[in-house]
N, C-alpha and C. Protein backbone atom coordinates (compact mmCIF):
# COMPACT_ATOMS: atom_id res chain seq x y z
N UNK A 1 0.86 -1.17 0.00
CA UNK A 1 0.00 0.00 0.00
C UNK A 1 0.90 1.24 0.00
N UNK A 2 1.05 1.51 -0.87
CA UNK A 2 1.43 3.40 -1.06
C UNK A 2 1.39 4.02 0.14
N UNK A 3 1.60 5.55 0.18
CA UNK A 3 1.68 6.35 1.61
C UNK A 3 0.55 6.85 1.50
N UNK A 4 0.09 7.43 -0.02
CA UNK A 4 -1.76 7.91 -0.18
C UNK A 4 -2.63 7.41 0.34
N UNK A 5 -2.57 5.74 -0.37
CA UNK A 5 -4.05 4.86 0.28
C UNK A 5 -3.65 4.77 1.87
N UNK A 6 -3.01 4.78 2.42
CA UNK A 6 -3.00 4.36 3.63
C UNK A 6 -3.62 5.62 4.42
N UNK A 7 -3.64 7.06 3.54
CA UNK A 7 -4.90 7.98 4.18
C UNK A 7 -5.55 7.93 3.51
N UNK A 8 -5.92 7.54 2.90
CA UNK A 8 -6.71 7.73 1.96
C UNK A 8 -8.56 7.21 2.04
N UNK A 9 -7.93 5.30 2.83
CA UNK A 9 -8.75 4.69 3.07
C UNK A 9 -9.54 4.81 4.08
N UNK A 10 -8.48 4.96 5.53
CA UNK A 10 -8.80 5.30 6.42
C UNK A 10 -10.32 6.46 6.81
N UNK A 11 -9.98 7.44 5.77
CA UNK A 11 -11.24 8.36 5.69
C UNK A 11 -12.01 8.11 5.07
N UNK A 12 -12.11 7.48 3.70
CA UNK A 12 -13.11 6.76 3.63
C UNK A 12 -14.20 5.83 3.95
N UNK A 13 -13.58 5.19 4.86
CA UNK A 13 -13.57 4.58 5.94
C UNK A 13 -14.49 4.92 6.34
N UNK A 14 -14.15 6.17 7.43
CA UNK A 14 -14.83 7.02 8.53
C UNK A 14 -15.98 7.60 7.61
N UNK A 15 -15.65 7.93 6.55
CA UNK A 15 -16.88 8.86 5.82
C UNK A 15 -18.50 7.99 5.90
N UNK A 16 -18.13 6.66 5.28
CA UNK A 16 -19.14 6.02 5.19
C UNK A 16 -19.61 5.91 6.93
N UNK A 17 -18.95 5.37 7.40
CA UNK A 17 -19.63 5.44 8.91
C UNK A 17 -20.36 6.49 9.21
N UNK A 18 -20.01 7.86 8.79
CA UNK A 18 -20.45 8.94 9.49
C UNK A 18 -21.43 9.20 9.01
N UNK A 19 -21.59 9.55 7.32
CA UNK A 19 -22.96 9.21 6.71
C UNK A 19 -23.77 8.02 7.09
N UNK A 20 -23.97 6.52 7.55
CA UNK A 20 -24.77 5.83 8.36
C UNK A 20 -25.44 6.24 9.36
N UNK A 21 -24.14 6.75 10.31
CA UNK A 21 -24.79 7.43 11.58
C UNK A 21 -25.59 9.21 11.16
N UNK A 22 -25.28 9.57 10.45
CA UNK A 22 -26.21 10.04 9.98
C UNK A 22 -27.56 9.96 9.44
N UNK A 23 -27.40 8.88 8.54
CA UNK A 23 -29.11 8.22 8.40
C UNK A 23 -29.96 8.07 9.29
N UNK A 24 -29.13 7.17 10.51
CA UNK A 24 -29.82 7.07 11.35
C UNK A 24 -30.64 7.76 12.15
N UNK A 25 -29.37 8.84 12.80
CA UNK A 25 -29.73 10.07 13.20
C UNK A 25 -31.60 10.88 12.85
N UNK A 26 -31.65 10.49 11.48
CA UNK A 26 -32.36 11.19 10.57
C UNK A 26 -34.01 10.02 10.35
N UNK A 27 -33.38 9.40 11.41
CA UNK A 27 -34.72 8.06 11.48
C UNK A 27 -34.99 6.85 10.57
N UNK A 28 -33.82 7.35 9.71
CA UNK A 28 -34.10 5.94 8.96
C UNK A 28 -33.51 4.43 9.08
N UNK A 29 -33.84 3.50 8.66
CA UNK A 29 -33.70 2.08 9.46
C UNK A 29 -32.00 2.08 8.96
N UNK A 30 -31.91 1.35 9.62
CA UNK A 30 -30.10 0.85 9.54
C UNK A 30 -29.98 0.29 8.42
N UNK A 31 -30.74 -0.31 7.99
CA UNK A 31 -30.10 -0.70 6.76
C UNK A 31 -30.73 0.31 5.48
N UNK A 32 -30.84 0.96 5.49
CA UNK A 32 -31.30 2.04 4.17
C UNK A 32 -31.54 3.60 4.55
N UNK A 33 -30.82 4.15 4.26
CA UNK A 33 -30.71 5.51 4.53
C UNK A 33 -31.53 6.48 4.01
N UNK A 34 -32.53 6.97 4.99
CA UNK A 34 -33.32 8.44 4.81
C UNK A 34 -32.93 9.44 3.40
N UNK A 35 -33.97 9.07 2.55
CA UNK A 35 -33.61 9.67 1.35
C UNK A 35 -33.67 11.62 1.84
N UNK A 36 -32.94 11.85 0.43
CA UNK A 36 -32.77 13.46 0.37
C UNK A 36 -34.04 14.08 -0.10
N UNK A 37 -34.47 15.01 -0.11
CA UNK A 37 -36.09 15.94 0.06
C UNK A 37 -35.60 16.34 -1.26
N UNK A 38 -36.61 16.18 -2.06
CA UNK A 38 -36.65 17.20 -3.96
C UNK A 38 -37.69 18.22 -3.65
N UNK A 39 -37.62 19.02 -5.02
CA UNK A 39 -38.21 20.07 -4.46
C UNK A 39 -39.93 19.64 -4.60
N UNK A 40 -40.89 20.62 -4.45
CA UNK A 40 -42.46 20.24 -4.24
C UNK A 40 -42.62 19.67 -5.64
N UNK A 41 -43.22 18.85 -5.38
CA UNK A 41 -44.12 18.17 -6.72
C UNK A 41 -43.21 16.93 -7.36
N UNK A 42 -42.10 16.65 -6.59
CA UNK A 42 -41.15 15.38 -6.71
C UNK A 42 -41.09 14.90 -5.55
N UNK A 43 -40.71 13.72 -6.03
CA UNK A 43 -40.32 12.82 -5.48
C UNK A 43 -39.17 11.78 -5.40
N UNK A 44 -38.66 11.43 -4.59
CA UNK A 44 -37.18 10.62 -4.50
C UNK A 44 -37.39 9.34 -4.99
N UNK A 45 -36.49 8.85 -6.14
CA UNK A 45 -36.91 7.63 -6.93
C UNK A 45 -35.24 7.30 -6.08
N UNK A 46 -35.48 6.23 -5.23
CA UNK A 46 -34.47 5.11 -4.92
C UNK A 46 -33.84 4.46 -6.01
N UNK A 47 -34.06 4.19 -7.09
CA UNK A 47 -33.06 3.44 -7.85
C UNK A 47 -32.89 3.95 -8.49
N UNK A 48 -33.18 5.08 -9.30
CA UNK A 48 -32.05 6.04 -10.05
C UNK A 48 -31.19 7.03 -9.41
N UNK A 49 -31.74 6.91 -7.91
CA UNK A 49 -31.17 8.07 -6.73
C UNK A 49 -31.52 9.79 -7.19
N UNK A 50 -32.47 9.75 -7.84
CA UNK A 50 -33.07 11.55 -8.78
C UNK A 50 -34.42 11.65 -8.37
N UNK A 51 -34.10 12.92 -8.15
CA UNK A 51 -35.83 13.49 -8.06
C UNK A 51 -36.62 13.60 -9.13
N UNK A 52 -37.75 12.92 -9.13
CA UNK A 52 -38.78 13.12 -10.35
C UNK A 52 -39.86 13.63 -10.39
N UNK A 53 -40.89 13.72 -10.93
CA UNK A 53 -41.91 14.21 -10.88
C UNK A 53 -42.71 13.03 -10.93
N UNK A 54 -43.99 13.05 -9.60
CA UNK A 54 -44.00 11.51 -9.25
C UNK A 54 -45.62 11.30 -10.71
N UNK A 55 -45.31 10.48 -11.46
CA UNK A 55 -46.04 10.16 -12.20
C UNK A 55 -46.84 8.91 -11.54
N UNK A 56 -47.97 8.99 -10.61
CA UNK A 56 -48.40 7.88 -9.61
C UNK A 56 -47.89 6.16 -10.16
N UNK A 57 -47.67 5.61 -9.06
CA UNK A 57 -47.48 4.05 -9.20
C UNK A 57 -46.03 3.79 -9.76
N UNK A 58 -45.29 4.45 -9.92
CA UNK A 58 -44.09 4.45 -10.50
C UNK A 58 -43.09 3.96 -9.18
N UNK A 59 -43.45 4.50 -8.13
CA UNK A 59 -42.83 4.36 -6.94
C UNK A 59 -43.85 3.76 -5.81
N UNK A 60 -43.32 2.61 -5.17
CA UNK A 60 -43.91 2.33 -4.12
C UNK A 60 -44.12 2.43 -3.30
N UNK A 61 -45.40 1.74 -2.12
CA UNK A 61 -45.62 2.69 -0.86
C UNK A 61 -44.58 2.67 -0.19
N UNK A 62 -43.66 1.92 0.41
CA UNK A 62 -42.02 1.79 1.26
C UNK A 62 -41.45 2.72 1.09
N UNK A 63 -41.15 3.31 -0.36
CA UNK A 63 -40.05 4.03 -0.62
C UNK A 63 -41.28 5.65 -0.66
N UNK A 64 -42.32 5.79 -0.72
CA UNK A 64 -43.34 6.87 -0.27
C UNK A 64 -43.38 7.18 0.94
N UNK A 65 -43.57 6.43 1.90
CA UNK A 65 -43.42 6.02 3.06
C UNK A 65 -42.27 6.86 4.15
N UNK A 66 -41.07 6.46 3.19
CA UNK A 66 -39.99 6.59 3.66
C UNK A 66 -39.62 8.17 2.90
N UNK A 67 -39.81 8.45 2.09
CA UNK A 67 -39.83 10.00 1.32
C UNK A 67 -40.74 10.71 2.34
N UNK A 68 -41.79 10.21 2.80
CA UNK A 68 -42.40 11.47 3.67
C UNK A 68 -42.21 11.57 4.83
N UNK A 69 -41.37 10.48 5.49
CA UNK A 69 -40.63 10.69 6.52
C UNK A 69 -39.76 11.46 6.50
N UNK A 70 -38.75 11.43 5.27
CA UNK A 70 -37.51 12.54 4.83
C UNK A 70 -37.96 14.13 4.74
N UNK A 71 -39.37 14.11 4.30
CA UNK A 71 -39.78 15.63 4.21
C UNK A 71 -40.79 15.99 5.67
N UNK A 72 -41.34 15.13 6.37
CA UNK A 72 -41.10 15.61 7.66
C UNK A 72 -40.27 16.17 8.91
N UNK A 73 -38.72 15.25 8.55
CA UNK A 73 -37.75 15.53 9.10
C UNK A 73 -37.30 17.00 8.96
N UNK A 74 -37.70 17.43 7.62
CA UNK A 74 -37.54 18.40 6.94
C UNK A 74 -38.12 19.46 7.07
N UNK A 75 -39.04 19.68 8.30
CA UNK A 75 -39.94 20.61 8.45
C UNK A 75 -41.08 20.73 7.21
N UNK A 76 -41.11 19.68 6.01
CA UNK A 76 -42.37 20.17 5.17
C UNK A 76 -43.40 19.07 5.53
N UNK A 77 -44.28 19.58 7.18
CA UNK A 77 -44.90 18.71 7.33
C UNK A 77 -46.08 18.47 6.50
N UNK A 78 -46.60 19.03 5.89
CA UNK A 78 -48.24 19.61 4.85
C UNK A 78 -47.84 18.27 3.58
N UNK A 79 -46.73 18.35 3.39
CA UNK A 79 -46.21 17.71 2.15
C UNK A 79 -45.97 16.31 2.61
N UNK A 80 -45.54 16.23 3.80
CA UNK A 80 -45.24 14.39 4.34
C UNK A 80 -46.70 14.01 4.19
N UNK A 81 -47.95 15.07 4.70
CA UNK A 81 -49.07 13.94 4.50
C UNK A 81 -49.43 14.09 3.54
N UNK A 82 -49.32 14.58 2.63
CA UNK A 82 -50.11 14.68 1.07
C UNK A 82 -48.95 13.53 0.53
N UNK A 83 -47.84 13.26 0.87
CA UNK A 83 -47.43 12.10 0.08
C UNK A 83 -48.22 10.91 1.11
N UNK A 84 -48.28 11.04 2.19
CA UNK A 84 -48.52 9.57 2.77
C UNK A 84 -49.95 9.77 1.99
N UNK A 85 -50.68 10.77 1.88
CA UNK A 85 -51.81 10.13 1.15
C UNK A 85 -51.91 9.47 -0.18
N UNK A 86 -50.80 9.25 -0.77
CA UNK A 86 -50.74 8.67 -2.18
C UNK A 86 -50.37 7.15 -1.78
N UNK A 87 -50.12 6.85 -0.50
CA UNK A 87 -49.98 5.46 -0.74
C UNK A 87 -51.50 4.56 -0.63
N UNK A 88 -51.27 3.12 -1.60
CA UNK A 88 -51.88 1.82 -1.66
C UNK A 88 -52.37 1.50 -0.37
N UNK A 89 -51.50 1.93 0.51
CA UNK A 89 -51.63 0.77 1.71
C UNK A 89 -51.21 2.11 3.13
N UNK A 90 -52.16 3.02 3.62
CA UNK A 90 -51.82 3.89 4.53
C UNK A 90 -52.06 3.36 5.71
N UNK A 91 -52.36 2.21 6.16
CA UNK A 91 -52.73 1.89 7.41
C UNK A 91 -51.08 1.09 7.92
N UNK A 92 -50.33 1.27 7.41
CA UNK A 92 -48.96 0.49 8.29
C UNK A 92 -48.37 1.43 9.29
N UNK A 93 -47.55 0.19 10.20
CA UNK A 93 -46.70 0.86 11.30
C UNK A 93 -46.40 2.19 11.26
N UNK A 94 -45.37 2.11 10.15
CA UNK A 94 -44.64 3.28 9.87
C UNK A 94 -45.24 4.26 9.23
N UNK A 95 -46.09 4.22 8.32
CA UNK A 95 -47.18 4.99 7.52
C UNK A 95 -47.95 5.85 8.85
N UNK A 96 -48.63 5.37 9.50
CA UNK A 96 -49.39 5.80 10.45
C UNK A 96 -48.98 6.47 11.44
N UNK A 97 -46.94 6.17 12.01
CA UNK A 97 -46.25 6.73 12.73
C UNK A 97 -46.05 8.11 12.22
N UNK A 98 -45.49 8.03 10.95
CA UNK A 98 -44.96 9.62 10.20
C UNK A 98 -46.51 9.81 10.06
N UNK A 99 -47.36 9.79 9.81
CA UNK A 99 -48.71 10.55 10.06
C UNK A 99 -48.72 11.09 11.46
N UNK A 100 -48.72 10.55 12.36
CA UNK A 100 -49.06 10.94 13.43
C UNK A 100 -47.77 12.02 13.75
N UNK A 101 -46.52 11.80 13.23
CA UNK A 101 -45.53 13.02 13.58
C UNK A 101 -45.52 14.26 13.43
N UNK A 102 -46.10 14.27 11.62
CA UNK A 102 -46.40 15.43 10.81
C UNK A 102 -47.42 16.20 11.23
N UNK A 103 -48.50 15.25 12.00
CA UNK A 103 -49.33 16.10 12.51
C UNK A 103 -49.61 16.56 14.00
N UNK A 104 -48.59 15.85 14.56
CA UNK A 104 -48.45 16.13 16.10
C UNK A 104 -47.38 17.40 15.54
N UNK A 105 -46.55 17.63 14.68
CA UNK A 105 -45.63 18.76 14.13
C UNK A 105 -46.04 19.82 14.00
N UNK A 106 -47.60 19.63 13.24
CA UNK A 106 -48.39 20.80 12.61
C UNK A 106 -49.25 21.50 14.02
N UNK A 107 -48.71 20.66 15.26
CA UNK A 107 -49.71 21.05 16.44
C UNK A 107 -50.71 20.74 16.90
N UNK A 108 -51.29 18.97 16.01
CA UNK A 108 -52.83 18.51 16.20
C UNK A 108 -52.00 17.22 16.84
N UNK A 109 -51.79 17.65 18.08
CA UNK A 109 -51.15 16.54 18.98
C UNK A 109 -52.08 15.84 19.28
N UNK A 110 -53.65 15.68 19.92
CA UNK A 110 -54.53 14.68 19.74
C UNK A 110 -54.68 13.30 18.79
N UNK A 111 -54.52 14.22 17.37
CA UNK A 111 -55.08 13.89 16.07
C UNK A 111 -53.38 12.80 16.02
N UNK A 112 -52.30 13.37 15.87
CA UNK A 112 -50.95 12.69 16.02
C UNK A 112 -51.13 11.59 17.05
N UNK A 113 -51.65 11.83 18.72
CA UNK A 113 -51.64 10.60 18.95
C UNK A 113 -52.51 9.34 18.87
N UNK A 114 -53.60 9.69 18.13
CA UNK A 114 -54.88 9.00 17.45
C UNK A 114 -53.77 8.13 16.58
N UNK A 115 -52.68 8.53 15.60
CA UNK A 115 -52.40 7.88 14.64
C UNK A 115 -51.18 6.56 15.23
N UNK A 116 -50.44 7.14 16.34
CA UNK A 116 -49.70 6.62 17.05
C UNK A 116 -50.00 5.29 17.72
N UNK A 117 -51.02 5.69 18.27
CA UNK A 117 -52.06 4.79 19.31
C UNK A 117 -52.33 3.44 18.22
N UNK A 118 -52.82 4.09 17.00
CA UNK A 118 -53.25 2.91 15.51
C UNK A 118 -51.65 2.31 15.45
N UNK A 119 -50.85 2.67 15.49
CA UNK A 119 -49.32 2.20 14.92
C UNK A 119 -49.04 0.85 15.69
N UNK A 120 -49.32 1.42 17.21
CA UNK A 120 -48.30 0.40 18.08
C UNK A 120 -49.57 -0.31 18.15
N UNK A 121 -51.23 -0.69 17.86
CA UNK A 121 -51.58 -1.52 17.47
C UNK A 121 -50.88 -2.64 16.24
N UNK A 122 -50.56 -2.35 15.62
CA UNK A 122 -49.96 -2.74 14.48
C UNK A 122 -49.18 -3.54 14.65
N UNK A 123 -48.29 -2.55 15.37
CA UNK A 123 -46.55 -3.08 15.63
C UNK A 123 -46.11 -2.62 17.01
N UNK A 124 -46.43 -3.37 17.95
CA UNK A 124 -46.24 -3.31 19.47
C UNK A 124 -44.65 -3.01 19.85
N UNK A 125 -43.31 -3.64 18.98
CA UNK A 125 -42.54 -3.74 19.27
C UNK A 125 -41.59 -2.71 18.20
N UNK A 126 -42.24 -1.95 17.95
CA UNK A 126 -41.53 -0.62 17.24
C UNK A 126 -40.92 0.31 17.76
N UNK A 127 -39.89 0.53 17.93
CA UNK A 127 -39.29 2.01 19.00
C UNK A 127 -39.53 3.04 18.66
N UNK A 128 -39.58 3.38 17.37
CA UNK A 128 -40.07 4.96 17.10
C UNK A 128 -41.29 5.38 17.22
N UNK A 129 -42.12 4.37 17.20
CA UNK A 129 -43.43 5.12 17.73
C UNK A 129 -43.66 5.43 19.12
N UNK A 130 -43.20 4.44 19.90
CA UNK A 130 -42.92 4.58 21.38
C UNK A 130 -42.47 6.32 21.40
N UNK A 131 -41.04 6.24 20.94
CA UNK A 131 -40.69 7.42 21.12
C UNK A 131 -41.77 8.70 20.78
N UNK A 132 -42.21 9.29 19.89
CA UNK A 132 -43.42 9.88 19.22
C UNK A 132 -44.47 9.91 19.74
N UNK A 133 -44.53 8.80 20.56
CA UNK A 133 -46.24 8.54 21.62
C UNK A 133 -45.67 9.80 22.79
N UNK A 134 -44.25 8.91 23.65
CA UNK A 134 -43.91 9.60 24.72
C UNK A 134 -43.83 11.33 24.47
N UNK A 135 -43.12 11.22 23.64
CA UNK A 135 -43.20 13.01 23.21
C UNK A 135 -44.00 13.63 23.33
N UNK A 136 -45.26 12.96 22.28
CA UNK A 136 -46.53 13.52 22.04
C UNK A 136 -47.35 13.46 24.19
N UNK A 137 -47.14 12.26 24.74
CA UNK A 137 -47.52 12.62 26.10
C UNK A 137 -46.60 13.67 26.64
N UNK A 138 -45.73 14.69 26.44
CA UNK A 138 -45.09 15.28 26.95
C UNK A 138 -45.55 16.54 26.64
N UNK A 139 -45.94 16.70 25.44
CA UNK A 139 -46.56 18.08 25.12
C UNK A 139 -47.86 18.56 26.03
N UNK A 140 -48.99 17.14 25.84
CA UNK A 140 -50.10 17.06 26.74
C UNK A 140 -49.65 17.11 28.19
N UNK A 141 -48.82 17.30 28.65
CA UNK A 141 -48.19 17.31 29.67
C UNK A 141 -48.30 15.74 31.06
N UNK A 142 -48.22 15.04 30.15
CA UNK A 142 -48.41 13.59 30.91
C UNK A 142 -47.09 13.16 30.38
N UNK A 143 -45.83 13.48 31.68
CA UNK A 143 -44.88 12.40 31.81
C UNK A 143 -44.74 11.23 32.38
N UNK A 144 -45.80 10.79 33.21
CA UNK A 144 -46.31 8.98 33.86
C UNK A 144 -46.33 8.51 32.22
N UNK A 145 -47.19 9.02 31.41
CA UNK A 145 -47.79 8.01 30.30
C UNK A 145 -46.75 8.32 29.13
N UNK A 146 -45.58 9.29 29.22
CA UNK A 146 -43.96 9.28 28.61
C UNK A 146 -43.62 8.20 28.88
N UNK A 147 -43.52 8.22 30.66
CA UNK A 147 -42.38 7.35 31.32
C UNK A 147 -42.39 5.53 31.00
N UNK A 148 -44.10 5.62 31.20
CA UNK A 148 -44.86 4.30 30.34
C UNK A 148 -43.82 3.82 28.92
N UNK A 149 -43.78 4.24 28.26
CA UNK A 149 -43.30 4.20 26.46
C UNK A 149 -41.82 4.38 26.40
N UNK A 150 -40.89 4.68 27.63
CA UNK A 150 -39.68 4.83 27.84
C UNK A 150 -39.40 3.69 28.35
N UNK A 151 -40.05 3.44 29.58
CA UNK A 151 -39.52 1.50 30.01
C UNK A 151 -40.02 0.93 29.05
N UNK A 152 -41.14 0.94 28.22
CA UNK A 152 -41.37 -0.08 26.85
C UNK A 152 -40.45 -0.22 26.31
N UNK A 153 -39.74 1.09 25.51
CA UNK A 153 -38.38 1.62 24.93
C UNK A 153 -37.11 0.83 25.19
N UNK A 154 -37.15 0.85 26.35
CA UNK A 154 -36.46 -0.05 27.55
C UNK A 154 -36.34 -1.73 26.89
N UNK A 155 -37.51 -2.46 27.13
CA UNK A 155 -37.29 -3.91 26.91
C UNK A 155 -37.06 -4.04 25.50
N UNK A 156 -37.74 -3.06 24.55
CA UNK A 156 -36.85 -3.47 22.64
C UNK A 156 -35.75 -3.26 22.73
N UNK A 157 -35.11 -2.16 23.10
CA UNK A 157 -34.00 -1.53 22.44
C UNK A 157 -32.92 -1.49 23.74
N UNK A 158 -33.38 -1.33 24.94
CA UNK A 158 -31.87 -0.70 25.45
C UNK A 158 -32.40 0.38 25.98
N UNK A 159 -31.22 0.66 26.75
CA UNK A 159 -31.07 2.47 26.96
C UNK A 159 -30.44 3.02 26.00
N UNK A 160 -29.45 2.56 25.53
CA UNK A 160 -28.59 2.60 24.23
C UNK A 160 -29.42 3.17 22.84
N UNK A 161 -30.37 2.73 22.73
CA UNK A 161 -31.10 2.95 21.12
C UNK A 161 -31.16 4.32 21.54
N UNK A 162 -31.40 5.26 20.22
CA UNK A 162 -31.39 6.24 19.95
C UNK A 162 -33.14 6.63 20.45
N UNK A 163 -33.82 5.84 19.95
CA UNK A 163 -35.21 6.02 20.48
C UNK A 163 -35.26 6.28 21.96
N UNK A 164 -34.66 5.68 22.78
CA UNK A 164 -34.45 5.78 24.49
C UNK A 164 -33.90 6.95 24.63
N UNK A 165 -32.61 7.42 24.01
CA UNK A 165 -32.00 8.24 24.39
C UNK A 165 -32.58 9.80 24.33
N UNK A 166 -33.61 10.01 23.11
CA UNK A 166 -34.32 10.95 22.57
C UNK A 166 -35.52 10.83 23.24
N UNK A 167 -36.38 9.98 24.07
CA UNK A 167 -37.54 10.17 24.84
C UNK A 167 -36.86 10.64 26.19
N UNK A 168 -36.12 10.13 26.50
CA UNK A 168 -34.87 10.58 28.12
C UNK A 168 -34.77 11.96 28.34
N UNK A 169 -34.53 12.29 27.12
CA UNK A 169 -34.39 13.80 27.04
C UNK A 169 -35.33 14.67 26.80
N UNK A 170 -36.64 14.03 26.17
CA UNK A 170 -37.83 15.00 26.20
C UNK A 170 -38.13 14.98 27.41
N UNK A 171 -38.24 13.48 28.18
CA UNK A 171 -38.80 13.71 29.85
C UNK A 171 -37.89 14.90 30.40
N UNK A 172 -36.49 14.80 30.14
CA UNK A 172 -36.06 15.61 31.36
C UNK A 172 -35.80 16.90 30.90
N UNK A 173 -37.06 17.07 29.48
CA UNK A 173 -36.57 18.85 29.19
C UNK A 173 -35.43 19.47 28.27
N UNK A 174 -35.27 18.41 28.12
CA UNK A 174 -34.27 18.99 26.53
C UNK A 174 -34.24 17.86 25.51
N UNK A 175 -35.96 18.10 24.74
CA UNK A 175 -36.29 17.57 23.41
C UNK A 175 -35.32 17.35 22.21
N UNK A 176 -34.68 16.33 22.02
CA UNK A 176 -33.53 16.73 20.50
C UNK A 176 -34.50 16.50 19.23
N UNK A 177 -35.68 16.31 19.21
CA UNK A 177 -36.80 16.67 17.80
C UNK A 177 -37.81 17.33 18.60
């Protein structure tokens, strides 16, 4: 190995790691990284990696799904639900979670935890909705029924998961979403 690659790699290395932990960061699952936000009236096509103009059915609900999670993250909450409304199939875990975010976002924290409440029907053993429930009880000002969804938090993930670590901190007053 040359004297280049031997820095060369090394940061490369690190780069990819750091972009992961970035995905993550950004809520998306470990193995597939939180797409990038196009501008209004596109949409993120995963396998050409380009924003298009979503010509319906071209793209599926997963990767819809997961685009309006990216533009919630994004502060364009109005736009996460007008895409979740284009999906086939709006009643899933995750579908129903980023519903309930965008609109616990927009300030209809009721209406957000109506959608939440539907999620972890769904999928009992999901951490991000946990997290999103507890929040959403934090705004209503019920930290017992946080603290509830934090020991849940607790038996999936750890204290360790990022979901734990981000409800920890809404209980004790310094929200990181």
């Amino acid at each position: 190995m040359n004297h280049f690659s031997r820095f060369l790699l090394p940061a490369v290395v690190s780069s990819v790691f750091l972009l992961s932990g970035y995905a993550q960061a950004m809520g998306g699952s470990s193995d597939e990284p939180t797409p990038p936000t196009c501008p209004k009236g596109q949409i993120y096509d995963q396998k050409t990696k380009t924003c298009m103009v979503d010509k319906g059915g071209m793209i599926g609900d997963e990767a819809r799904t997961d685009y309006a999670y990216a533009l919630a993250k994004a502060g364009r909450y109005q736009e996460a639900l007008e895409m979740l409304n284009t999906l086939q199939d709006p009643n899933t875990a995750e579908a129903l979670n980023y519903r309930g975010y965008a609109t616990r976002k927009l300030g209809r924290t009721d209406e957000g935890i109506s959608y939440y409440l539907k999620s972890v029907a769904l999928d009992p053993k999901y951490p991000k909705v946990r997290e999103y429930l507890g929040e959403a009880y934090m705004i209503k000002n019920r930290p017992d029924l946080a603290r509830e969804q934090l020991a849940t938090i607790k038996t999936l993930c750890g204290t360790g998961c990022e979901e734990y670590r981000d409800l920890a901190a809404a209980i004790d007053g310094h929200p990181e979403s």
